[in-house]
Structures are given as C-alpha cells and as structure tokens.
C-alpha atoms as a PDB file:
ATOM      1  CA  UNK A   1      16.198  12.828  39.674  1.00  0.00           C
ATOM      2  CA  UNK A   2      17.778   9.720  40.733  1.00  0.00           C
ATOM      3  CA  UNK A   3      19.988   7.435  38.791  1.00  0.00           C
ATOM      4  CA  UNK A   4      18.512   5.453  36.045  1.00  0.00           C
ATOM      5  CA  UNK A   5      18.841   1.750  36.885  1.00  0.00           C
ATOM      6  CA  UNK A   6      19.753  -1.083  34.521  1.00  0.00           C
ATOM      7  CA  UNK A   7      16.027  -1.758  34.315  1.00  0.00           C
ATOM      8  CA  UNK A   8      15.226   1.577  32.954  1.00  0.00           C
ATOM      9  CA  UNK A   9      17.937   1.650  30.738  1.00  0.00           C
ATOM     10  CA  UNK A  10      17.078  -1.984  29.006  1.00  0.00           C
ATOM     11  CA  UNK A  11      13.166  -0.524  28.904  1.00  0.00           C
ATOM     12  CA  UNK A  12      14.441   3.250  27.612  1.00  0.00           C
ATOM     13  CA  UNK A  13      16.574   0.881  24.860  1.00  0.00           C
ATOM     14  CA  UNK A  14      13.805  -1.221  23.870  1.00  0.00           C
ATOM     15  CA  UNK A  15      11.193   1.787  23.662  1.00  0.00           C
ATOM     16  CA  UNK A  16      14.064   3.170  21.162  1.00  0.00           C
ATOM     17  CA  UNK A  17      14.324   0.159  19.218  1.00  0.00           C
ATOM     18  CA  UNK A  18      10.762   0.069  19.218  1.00  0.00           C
ATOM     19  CA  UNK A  19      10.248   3.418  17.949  1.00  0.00           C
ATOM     20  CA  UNK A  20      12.665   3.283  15.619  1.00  0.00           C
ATOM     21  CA  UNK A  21      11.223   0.110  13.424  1.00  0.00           C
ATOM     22  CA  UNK A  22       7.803   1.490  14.091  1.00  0.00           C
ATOM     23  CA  UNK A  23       8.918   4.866  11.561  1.00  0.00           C
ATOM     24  CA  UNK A  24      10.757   2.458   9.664  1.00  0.00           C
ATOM     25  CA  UNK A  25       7.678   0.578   8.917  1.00  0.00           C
ATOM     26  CA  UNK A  26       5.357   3.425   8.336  1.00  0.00           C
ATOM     27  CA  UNK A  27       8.016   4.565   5.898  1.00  0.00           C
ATOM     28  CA  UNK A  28       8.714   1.663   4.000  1.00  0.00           C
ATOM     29  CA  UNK A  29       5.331   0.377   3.891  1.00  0.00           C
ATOM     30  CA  UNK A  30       3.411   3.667   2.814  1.00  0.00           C
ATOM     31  CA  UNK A  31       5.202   6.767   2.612  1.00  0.00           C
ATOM     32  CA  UNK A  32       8.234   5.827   1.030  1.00  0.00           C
ATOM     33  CA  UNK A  33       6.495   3.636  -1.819  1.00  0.00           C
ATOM     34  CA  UNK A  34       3.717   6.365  -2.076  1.00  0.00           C
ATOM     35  CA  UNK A  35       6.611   9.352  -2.820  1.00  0.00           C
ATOM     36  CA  UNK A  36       8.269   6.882  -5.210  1.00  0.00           C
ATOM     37  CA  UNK A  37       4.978   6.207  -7.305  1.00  0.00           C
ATOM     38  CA  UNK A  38       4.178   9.903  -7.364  1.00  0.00           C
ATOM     39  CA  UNK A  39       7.548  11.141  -8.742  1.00  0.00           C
ATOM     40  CA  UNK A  40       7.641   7.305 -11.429  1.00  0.00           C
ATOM     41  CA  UNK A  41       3.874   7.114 -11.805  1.00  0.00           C
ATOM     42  CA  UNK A  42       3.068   5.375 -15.410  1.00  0.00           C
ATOM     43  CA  UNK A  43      -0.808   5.290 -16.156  1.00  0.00           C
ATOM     44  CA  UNK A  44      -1.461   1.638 -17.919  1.00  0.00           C
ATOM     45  CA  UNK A  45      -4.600  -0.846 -17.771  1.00  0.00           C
ATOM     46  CA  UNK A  46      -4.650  -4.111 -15.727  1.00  0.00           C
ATOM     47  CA  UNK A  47      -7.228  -6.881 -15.676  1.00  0.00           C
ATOM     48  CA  UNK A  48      -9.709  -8.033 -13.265  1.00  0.00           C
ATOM     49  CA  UNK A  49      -9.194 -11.523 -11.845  1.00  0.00           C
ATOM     50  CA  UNK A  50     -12.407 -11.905  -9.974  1.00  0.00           C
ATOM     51  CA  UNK A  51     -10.990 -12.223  -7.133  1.00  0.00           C
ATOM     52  CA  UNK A  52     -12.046  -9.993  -4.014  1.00  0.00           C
ATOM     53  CA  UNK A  53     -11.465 -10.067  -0.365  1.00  0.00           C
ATOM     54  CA  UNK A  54     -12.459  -7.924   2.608  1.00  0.00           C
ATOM     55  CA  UNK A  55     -10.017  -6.211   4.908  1.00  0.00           C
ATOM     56  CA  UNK A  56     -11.096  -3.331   7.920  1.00  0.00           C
ATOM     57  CA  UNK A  57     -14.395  -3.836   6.376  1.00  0.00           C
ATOM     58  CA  UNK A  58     -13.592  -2.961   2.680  1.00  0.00           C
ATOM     59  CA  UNK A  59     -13.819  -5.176   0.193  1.00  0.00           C
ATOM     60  CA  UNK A  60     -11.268  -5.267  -2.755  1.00  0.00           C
ATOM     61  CA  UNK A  61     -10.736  -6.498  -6.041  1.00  0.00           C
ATOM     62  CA  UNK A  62      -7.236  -7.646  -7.368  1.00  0.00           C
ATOM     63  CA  UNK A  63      -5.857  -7.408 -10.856  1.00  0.00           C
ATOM     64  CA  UNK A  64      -3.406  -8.050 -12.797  1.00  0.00           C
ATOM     65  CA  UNK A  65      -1.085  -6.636 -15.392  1.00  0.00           C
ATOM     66  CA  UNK A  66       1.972  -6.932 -17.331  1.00  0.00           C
ATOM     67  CA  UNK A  67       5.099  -4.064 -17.146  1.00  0.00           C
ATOM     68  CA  UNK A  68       8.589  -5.346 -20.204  1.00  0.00           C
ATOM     69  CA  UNK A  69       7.013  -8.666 -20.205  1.00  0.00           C
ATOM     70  CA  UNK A  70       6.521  -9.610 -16.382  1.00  0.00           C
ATOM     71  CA  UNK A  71       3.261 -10.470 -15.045  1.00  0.00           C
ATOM     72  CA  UNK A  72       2.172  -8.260 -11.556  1.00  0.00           C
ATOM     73  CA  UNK A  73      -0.837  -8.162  -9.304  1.00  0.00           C
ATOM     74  CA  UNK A  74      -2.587  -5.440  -7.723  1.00  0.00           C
ATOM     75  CA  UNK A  75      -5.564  -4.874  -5.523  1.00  0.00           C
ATOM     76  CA  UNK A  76      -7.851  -2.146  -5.339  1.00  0.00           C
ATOM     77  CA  UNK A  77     -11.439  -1.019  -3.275  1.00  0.00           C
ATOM     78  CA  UNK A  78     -14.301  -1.980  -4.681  1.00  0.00           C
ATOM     79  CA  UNK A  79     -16.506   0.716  -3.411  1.00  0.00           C
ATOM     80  CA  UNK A  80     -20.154  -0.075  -2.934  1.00  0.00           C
ATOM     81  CA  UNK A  81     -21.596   1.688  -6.598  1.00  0.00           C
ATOM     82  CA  UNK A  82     -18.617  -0.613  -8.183  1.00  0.00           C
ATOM     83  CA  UNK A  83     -19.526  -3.800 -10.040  1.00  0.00           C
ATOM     84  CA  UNK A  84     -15.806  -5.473 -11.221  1.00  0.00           C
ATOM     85  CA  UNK A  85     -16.318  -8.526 -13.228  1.00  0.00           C
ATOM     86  CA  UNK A  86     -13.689 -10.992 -13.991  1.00  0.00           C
ATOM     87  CA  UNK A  87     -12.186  -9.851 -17.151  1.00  0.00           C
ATOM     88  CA  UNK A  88     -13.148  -5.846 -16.704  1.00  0.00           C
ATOM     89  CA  UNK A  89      -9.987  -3.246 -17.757  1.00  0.00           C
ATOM     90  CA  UNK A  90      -9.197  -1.070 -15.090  1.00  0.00           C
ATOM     91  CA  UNK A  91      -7.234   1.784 -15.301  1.00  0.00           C
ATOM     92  CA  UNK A  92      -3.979   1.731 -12.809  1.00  0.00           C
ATOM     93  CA  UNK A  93      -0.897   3.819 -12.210  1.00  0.00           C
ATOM     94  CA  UNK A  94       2.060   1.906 -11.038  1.00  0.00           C
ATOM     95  CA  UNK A  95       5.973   3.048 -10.169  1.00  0.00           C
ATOM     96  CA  UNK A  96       8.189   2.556 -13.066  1.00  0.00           C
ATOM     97  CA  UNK A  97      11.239   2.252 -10.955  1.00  0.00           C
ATOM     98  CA  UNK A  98       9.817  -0.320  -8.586  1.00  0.00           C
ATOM     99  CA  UNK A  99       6.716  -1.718 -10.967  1.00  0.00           C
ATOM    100  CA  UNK A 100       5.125  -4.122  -8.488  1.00  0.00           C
ATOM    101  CA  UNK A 101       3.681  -0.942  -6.904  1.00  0.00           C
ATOM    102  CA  UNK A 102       0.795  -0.132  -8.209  1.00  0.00           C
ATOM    103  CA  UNK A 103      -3.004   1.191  -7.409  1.00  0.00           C
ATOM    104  CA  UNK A 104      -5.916   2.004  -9.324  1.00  0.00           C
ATOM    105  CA  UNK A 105      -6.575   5.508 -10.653  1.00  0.00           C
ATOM    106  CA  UNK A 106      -9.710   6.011  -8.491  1.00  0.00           C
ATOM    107  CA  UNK A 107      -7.171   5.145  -5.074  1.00  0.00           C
ATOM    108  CA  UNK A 108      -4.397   7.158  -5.965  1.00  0.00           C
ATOM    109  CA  UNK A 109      -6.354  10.332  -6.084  1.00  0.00           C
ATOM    110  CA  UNK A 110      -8.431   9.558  -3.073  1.00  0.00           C
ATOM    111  CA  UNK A 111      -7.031  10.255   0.340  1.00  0.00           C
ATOM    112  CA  UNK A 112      -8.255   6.060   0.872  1.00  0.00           C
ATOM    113  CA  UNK A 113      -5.400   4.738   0.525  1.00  0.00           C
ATOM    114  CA  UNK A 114      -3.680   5.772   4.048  1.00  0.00           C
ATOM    115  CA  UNK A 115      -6.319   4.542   5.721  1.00  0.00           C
ATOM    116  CA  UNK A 116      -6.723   1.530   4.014  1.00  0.00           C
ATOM    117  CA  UNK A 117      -2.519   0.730   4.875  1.00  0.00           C
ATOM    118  CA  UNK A 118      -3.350   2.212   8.721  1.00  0.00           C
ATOM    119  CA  UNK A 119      -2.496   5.588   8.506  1.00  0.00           C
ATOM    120  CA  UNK A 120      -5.548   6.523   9.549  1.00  0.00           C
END
C-alpha cells in the first residue's frame, strides 16, 4: 500500500466529518429525544387543530396542548380507520424534561414512529 496523498486524506477527512454529523443527527433527531420521552413520559390530552398534512405518503394530524401554562404543538398519523375532527381530545405522552416532545399514545407504542423520522 502506497502513500495516501493529500487528496485521499481531504476525502478520508470529509467522509469522517460526514459520518460523524450523520450519527449526530440520527441521535439528536430520534434516538436521543425517543430515550428521553421514555424515561420523562407524562400521559396528558391535547386538542385537534384540523390541520393535517401528508409526508412519505402518511397523512397526519397536528394538535395542540398546554404543559405550566405554555402552549405546544404536536403531530401525529392519522391512520386510514381514523376520523380527527377539529376540536377531538387526543390522548398524548410528552417528555417532562424537554415538553415540546411529544406523540400520541397510539405512535409511541407502535414501532411507526422510526419510520416515519427515517429510520426505516
């Protein structure tokens, strides 16, 4: 094996780099938050907006609800036997340590969730 020229080295570097932010990302964006609700989950009841949207080909509702007096927002699937009208109660579990994390009962104890966040 030869020397590793300055080429390879920049392209080993950014690979690194690249590597690096990409477990940083899959930490901070779903496992990390996910092991935080589990160990601070509070079970509470949020409101349906009316809102939905489709992402991956799911569709979603969002919600809202209220943790010491601040106002947060939530989305969940709206799976196809699901009718959520503007106003329903929903039942969510959120993170009491970090309580703009939250899901709906029904997502945290599905396996949905990863792949809905790409960890599929």
């Amino acid at each position: 094996m030869g020397k590793l020229t300055k080429a390879d080295k920049v392209f080993i570097t950014i690979a690194v780099l690249f590597a690096v932010w990409g477990a940083y990302f899959v930490y901070t964006k779903g496992y990390g938050p996910l092991n935080s609700l589990k160990k601070n989950k509070v079970y509470s009841t949020a409101v349906v907006t009316g809102e939905t949207y489709i992402l991956k080909g799911l569709k979603f509702y969002i919600y809202r609800y209220e943790v010491d007096n601040n106002a947060y927002e939530g989305n969940a699937r709206l799976y196809s036997n699901m009718v959520m009208l503007k106003g329903d109660s929903v039942r969510i579990v959120y993170d009491k340590v970090h309580p703009d994390f939250s899901m709906s009962v029904k997502d945290y104890f599905s396996c949905d969730y990863l792949k809905i966040v790409g960890f599929n």
